[in-house]
Protein backbone atom coordinates (compact mmCIF):
# COMPACT_ATOMS: atom_id res chain seq x y z
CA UNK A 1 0.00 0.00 0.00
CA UNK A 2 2.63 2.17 0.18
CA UNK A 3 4.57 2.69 -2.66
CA UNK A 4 3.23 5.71 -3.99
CA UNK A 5 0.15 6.87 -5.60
CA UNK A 6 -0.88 3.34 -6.49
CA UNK A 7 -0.89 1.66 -3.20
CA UNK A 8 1.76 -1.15 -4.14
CA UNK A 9 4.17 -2.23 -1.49
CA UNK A 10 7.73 -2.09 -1.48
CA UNK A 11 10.63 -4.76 -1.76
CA UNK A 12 13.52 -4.80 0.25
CA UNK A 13 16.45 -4.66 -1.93
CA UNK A 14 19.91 -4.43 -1.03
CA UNK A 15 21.91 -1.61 -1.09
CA UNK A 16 24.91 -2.47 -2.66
CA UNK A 17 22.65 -4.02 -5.57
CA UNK A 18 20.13 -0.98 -6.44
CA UNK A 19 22.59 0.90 -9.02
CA UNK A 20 20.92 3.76 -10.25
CA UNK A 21 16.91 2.35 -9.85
CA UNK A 22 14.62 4.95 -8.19
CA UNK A 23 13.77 3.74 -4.07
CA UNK A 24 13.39 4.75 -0.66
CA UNK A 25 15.68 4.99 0.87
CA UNK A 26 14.80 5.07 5.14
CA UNK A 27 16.64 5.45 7.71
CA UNK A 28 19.91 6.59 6.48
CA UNK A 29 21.69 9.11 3.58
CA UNK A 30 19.94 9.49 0.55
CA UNK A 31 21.70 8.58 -2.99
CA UNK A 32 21.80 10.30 -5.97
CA UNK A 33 18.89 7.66 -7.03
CA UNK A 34 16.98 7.79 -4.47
CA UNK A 35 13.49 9.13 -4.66
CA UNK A 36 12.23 9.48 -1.23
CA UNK A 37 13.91 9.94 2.10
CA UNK A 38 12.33 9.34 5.05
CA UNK A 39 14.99 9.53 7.58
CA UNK A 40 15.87 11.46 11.31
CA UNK A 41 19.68 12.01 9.61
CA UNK A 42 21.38 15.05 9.55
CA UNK A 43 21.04 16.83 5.87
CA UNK A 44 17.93 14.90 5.44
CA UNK A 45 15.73 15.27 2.47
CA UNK A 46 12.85 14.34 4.14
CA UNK A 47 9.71 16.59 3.46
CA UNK A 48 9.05 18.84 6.82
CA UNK A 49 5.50 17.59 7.19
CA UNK A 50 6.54 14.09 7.18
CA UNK A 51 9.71 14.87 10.13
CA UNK A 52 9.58 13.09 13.14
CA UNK A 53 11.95 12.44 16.01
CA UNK A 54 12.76 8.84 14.91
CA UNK A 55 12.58 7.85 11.48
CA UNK A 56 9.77 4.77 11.57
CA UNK A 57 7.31 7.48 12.42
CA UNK A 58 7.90 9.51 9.53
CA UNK A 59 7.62 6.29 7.40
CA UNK A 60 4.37 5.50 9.38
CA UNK A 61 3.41 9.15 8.42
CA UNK A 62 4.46 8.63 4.68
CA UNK A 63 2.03 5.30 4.38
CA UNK A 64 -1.16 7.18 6.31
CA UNK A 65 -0.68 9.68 3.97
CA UNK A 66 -0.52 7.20 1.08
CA UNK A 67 -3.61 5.28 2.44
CA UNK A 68 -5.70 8.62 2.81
CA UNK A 69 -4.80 9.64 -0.24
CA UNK A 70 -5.62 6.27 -2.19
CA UNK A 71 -9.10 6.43 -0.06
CA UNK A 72 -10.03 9.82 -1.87
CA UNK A 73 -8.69 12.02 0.68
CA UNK A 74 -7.14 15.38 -0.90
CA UNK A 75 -3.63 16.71 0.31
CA UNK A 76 -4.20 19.23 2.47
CA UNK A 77 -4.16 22.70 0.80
CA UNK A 78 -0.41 24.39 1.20
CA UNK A 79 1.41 21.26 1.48
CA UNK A 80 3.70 20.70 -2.01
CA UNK A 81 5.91 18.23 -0.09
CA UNK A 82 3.40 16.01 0.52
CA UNK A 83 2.53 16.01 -2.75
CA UNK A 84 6.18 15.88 -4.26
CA UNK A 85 6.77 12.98 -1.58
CA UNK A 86 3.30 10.57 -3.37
CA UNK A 87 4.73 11.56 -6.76
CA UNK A 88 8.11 10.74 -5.70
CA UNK A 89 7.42 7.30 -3.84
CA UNK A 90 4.72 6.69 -6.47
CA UNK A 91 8.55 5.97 -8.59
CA UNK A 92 10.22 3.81 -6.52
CA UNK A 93 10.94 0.25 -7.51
CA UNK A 94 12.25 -0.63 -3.78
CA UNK A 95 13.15 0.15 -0.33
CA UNK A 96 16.63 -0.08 0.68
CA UNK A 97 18.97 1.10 3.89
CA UNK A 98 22.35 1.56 4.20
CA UNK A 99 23.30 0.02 7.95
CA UNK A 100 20.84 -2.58 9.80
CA UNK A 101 19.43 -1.42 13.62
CA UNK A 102 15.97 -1.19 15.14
CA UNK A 103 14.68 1.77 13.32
CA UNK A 104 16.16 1.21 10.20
CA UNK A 105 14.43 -2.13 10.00
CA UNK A 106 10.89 -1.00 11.52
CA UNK A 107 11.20 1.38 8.67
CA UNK A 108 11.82 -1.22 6.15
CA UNK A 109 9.26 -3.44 7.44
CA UNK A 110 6.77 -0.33 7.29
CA UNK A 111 7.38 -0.21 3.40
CA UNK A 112 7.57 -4.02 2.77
CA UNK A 113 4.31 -4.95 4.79
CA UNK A 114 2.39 -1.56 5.38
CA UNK A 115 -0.95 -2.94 6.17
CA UNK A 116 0.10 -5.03 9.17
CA UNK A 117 2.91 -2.16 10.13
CA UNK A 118 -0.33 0.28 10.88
CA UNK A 119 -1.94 -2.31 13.11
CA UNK A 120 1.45 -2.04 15.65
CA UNK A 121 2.33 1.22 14.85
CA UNK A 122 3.13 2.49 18.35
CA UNK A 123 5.10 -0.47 19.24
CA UNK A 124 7.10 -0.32 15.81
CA UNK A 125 8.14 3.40 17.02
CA UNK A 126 8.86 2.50 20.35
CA UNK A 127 10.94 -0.56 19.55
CA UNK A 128 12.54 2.25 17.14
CA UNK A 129 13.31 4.49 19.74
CA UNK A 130 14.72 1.77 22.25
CA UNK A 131 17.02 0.35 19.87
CA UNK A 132 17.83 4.57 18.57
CA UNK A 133 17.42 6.18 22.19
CA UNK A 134 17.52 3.51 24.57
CA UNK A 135 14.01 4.51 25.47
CA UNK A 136 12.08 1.33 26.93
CA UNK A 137 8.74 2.27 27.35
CA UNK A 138 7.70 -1.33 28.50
CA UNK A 139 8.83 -4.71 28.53
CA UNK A 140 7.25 -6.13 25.21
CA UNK A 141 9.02 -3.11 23.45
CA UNK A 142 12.56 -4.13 25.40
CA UNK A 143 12.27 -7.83 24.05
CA UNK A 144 11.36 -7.26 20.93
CA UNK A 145 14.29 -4.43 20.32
CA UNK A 146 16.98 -6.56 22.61
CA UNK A 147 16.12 -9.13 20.08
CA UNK A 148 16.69 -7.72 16.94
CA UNK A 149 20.36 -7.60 16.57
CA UNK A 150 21.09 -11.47 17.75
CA UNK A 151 18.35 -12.90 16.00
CA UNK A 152 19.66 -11.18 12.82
CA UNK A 153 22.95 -12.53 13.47
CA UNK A 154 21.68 -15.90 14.16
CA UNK A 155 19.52 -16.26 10.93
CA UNK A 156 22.14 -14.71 8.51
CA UNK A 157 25.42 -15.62 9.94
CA UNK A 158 27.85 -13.81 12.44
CA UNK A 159 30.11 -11.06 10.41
CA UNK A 160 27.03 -10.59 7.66
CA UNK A 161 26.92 -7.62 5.80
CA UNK A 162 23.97 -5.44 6.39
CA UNK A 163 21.40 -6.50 3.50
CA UNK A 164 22.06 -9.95 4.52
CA UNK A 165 20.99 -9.24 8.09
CA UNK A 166 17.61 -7.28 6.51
CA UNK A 167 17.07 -10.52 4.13
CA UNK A 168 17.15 -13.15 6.65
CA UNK A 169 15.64 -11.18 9.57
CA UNK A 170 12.02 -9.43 7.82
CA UNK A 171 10.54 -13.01 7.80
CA UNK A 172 10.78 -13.23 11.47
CA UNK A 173 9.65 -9.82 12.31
CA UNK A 174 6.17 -10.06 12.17
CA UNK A 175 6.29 -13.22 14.89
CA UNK A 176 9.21 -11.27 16.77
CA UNK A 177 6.03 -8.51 17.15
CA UNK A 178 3.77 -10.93 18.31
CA UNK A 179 5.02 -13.07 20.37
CA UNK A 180 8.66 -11.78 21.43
CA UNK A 181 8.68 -14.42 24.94
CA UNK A 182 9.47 -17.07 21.67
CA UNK A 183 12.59 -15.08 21.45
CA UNK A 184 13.60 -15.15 25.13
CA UNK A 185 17.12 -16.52 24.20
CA UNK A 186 17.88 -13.55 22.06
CA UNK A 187 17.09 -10.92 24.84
CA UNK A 188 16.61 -12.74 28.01
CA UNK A 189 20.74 -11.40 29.39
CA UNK A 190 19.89 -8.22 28.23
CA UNK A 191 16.67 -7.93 29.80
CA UNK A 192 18.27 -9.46 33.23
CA UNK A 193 20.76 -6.03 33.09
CA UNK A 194 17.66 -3.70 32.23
CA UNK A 195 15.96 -5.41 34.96
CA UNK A 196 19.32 -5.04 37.61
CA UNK A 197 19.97 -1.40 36.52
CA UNK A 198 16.08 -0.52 37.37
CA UNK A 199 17.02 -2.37 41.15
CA UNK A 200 19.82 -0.35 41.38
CA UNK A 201 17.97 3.05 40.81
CA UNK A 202 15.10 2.52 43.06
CA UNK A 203 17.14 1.03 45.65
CA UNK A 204 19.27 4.23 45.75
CA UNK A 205 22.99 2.06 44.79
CA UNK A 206 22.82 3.90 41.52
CA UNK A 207 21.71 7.53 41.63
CA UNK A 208 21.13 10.63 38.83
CA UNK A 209 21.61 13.68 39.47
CA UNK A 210 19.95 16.41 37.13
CA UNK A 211 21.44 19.75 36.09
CA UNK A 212 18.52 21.08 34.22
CA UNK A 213 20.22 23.96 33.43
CA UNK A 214 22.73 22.33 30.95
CA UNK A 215 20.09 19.11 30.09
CA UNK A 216 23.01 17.30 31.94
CA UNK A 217 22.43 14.44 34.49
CA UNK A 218 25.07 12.78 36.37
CA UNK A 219 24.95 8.86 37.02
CA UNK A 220 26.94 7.86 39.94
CA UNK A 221 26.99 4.53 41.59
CA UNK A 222 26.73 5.49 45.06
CA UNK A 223 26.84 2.15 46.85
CA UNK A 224 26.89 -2.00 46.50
CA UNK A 225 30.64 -2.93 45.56
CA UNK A 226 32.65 -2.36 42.29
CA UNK A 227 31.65 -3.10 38.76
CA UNK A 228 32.93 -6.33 38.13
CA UNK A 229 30.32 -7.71 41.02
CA UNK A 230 27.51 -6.32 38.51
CA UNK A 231 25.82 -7.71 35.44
CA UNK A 232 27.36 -6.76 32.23
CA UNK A 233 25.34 -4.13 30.02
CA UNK A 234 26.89 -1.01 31.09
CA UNK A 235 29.12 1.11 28.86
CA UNK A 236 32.24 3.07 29.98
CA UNK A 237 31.82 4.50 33.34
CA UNK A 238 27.64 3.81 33.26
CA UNK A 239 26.93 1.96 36.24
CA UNK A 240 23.41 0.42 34.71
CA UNK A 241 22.68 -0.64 31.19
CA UNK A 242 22.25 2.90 29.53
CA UNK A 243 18.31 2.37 28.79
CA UNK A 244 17.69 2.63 32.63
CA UNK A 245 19.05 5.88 32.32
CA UNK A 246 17.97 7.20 29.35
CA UNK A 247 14.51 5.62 29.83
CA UNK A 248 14.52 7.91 33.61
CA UNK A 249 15.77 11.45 31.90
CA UNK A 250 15.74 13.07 28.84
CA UNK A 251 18.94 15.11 29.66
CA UNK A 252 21.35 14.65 26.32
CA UNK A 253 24.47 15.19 28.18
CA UNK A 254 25.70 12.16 30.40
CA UNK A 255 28.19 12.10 33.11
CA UNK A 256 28.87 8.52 34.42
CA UNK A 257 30.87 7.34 37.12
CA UNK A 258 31.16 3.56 38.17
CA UNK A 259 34.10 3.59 40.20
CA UNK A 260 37.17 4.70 38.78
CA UNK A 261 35.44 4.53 35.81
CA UNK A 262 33.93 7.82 33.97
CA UNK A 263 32.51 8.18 30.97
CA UNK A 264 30.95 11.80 29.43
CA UNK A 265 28.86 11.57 26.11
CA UNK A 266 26.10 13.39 24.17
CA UNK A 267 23.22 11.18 23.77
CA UNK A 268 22.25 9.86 20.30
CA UNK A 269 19.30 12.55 20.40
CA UNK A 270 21.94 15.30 19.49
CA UNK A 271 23.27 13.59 16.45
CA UNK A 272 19.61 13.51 14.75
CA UNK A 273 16.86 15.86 13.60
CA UNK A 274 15.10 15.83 16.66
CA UNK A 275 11.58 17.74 15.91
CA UNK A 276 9.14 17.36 18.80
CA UNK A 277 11.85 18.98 21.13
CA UNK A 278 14.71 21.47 21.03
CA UNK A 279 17.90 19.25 22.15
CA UNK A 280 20.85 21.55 22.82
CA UNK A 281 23.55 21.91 19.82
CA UNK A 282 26.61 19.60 20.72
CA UNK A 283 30.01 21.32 21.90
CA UNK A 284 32.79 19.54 20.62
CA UNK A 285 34.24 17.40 23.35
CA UNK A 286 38.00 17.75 22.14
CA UNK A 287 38.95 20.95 24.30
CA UNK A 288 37.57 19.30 27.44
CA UNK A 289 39.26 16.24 26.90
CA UNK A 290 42.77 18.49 27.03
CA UNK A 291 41.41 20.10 29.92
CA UNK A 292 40.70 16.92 31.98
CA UNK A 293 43.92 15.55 30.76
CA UNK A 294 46.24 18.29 32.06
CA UNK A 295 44.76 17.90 35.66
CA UNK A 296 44.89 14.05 35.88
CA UNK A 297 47.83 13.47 38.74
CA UNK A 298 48.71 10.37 36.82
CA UNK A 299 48.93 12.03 33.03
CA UNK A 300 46.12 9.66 31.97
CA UNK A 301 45.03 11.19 28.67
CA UNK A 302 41.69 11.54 28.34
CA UNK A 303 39.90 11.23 24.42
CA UNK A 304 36.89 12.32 22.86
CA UNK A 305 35.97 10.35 19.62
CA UNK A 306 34.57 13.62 17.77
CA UNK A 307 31.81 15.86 17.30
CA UNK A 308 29.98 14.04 14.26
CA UNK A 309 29.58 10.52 16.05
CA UNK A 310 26.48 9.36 16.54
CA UNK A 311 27.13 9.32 20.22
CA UNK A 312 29.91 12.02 21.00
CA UNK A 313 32.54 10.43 23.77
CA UNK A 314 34.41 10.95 26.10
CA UNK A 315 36.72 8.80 28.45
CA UNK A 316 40.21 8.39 30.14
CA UNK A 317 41.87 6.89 28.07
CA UNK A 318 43.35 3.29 28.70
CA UNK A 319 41.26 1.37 31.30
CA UNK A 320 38.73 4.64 31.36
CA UNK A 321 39.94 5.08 34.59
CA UNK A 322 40.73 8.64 36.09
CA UNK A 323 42.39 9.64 39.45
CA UNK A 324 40.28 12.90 39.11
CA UNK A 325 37.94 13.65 42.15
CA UNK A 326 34.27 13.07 40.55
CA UNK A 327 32.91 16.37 41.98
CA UNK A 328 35.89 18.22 40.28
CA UNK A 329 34.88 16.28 36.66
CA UNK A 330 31.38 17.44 36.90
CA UNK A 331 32.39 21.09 37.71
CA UNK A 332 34.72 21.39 35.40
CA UNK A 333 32.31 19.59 32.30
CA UNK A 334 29.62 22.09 33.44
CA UNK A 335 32.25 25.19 33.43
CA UNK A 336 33.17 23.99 29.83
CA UNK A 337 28.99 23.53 28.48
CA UNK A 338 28.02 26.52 29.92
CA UNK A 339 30.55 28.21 27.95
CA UNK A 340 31.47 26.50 24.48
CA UNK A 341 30.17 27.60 21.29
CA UNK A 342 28.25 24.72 19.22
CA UNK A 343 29.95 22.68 17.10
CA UNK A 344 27.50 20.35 15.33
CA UNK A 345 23.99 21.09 14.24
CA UNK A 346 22.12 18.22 12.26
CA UNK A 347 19.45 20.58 11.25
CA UNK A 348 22.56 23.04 9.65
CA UNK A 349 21.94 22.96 5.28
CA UNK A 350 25.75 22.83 4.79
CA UNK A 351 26.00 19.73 6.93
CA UNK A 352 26.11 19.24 10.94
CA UNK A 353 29.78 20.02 11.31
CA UNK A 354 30.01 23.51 12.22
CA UNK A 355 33.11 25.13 11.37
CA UNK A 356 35.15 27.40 13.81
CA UNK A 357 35.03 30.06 12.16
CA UNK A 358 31.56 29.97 11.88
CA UNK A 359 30.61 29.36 15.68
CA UNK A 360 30.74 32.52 17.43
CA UNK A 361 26.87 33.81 17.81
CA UNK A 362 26.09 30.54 15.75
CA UNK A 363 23.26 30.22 18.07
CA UNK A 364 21.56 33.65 17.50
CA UNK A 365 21.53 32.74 13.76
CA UNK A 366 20.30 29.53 13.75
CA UNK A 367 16.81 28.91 12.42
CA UNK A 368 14.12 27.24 14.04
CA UNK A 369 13.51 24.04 13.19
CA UNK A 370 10.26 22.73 11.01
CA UNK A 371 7.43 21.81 13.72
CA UNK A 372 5.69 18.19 12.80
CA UNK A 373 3.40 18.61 10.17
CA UNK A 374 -0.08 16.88 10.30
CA UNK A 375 0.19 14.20 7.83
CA UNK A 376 -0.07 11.17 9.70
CA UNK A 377 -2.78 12.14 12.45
CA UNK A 378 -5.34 10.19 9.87
């Protein structure tokens, strides 16, 4: 139903086999041949009224707006890039992505199957946002999105190249949907960390700490031992798999101490074209890491991994261990985000990448961002 103007579904086909034959492409950069994108990804093509915070939902919005309109409903008036997007899609011969995860194959399977992709269409953008966001909004939306990666691997093959994972795993998704506890070997360890980190929260051994000011939180394990006594699931110096944090605040800035162990990053959120909320432009991490370096007593070198990864970083470096005092990290991380000019902006024409010279008052020239349009409320 939603290939266009005529209601046809979509084919996966793989990316590395479309050439130059019109698709959509979701989830990802668009190609030269590409006729509709429907993707969160900074420089985007996707039309304004279709954006939305994750990019299953603007594929979701896409096939409303293709069912309305194949039921006799007209485009609303003033809205040429809903039209340009049915003409567009109405072209395309496939659906394609360029790198497998949780949205990127909720999108596909939106396009492939759009009928039964409407009759689960909040838990298809949930399981979305988990897998994008680490955003667990329950525990049927955990399994299914814990599942995903492991049962891909385990149909096409460890080390399989990202078409072969779509191939082998879009059979299974409808019955992954449906009944994820027949999956319980594919996300039953992670669920057992979501399920430990969630202890560890209410129980007060793990704590955040919000400083709305700079949508920064602090994670700090407070109490209970040291992290090799704890389930795996955590990364760098999180104490608790990262979804029990990021499910508990929607601060984009992250300090984490387990430990030793610290970790700073900019949540995923900052990377994308977020729409229903303004997420602070990213800093780039490089200056602080000099600046945490030069006071470490033991000349551990801290690194940042750059401004345009998905999920900007920030550690000691070896073990991601630092002799630092914790309180002196987090004042000196707020000193430095209450001050630094933005350095990536995934809603910036020119690409997210700010240059320097560029930076200074970048923020008092910056232009809102396009508000969610209505198609999709159908």
């Amino acid at each position: 139903m939603a290939g266009g103007l005529s209601g046809r579904p979509l084919r996966f086909e793989a990316y590395e086999s479309l050439a130059d034959r019109p698709h959509v492409m979701v989830d990802g950069a668009a190609r030269a041949s590409s006729v509709l994108t429907l993707s969160h990804w900074p420089q985007s093509p996707t039309p304004p009224a279709l954006a939305r915070d994750i990019s299953v939902a603007s594929v979701l919005a896409y096939v409303r707006l293709v069912k309305a309109t194949c039921s006799g409903r007209p485009v609303p008036r003033g809205r040429a890039g809903l039209r340009a997007a049915l003409a567009n899609g109405a072209l395309a011969e496939a659906v394609t992505n360029d790198h497998f995860d949780e949205d990127g194959l909720m999108s596909v399977y939106a396009l492939v199957d759009p009928e039964a992709a409407l009759s689960c269409d909040n838990l298809l953008t949930a399981v979305a946002m988990c897998g994008d966001f680490g955003v667990v909004s329950n525990e049927q939306v955990a399994r299914v999105a814990f599942a995903m990666a492991p049962l891909a691997d385990a149909e096409a093959g460890a080390g399989s190249g990202t078409s072969a994972l779509y191939e082998a795993v879009l059979p299974r998704v409808p019955e992954l949907l449906a009944h994820p506890d027949r999956f319980e070997r594919f996300w039953g360890a992670e669920a057992g960390q979501l399920a430990y980190g969630r202890a560890a929260l209410a129980s007060g051994e793990v704590e955040i700490v919000l400083h709305n000011d700079l949508d920064l939180a602090v994670v700090s394990r407070i109490s209970g031992g040291s992290p090799s006594e704890h389930p795996a699931g955590a990364a760098g110096g999180l104490p608790v798999h990262a979804a029990v944090v990021h499910s508990s605040t929607t601060a984009s800035r992250i300090v984490a101490f387990d430990g030793q162990l610290c970790d700073v990053y900019l949540r995923y959120e900052g990377w994308v074209k977020m729409v229903s909320r303004a997420v602070p432009l990213r800093p780039d991490l490089a200056p602080l890491a000099e600046q945490l370096s030069a006071e470490e007593p033991s000349g551990v070198g801290w690194q940042a991994n750059g401004v345009g990864a998905i999920v900007a970083r920030l550690c000691p470096g070896g073990e991601g261990r630092s002799e630092l005092d914790p309180a002196r990290i987090v004042s000196v991380v707020r000193q430095y985000l209450a001050t630094a000019e933005p350095a990536w902006d995934p809603w910036r024409p020119a690409g997210g990448y700010i240059p320097v010279q560029e930076r200074p008052g970048y923020m008092q020239r910056r232009r809102r961002h396009p508000k969610p349009g209505r198609a999709g409320a159908h």
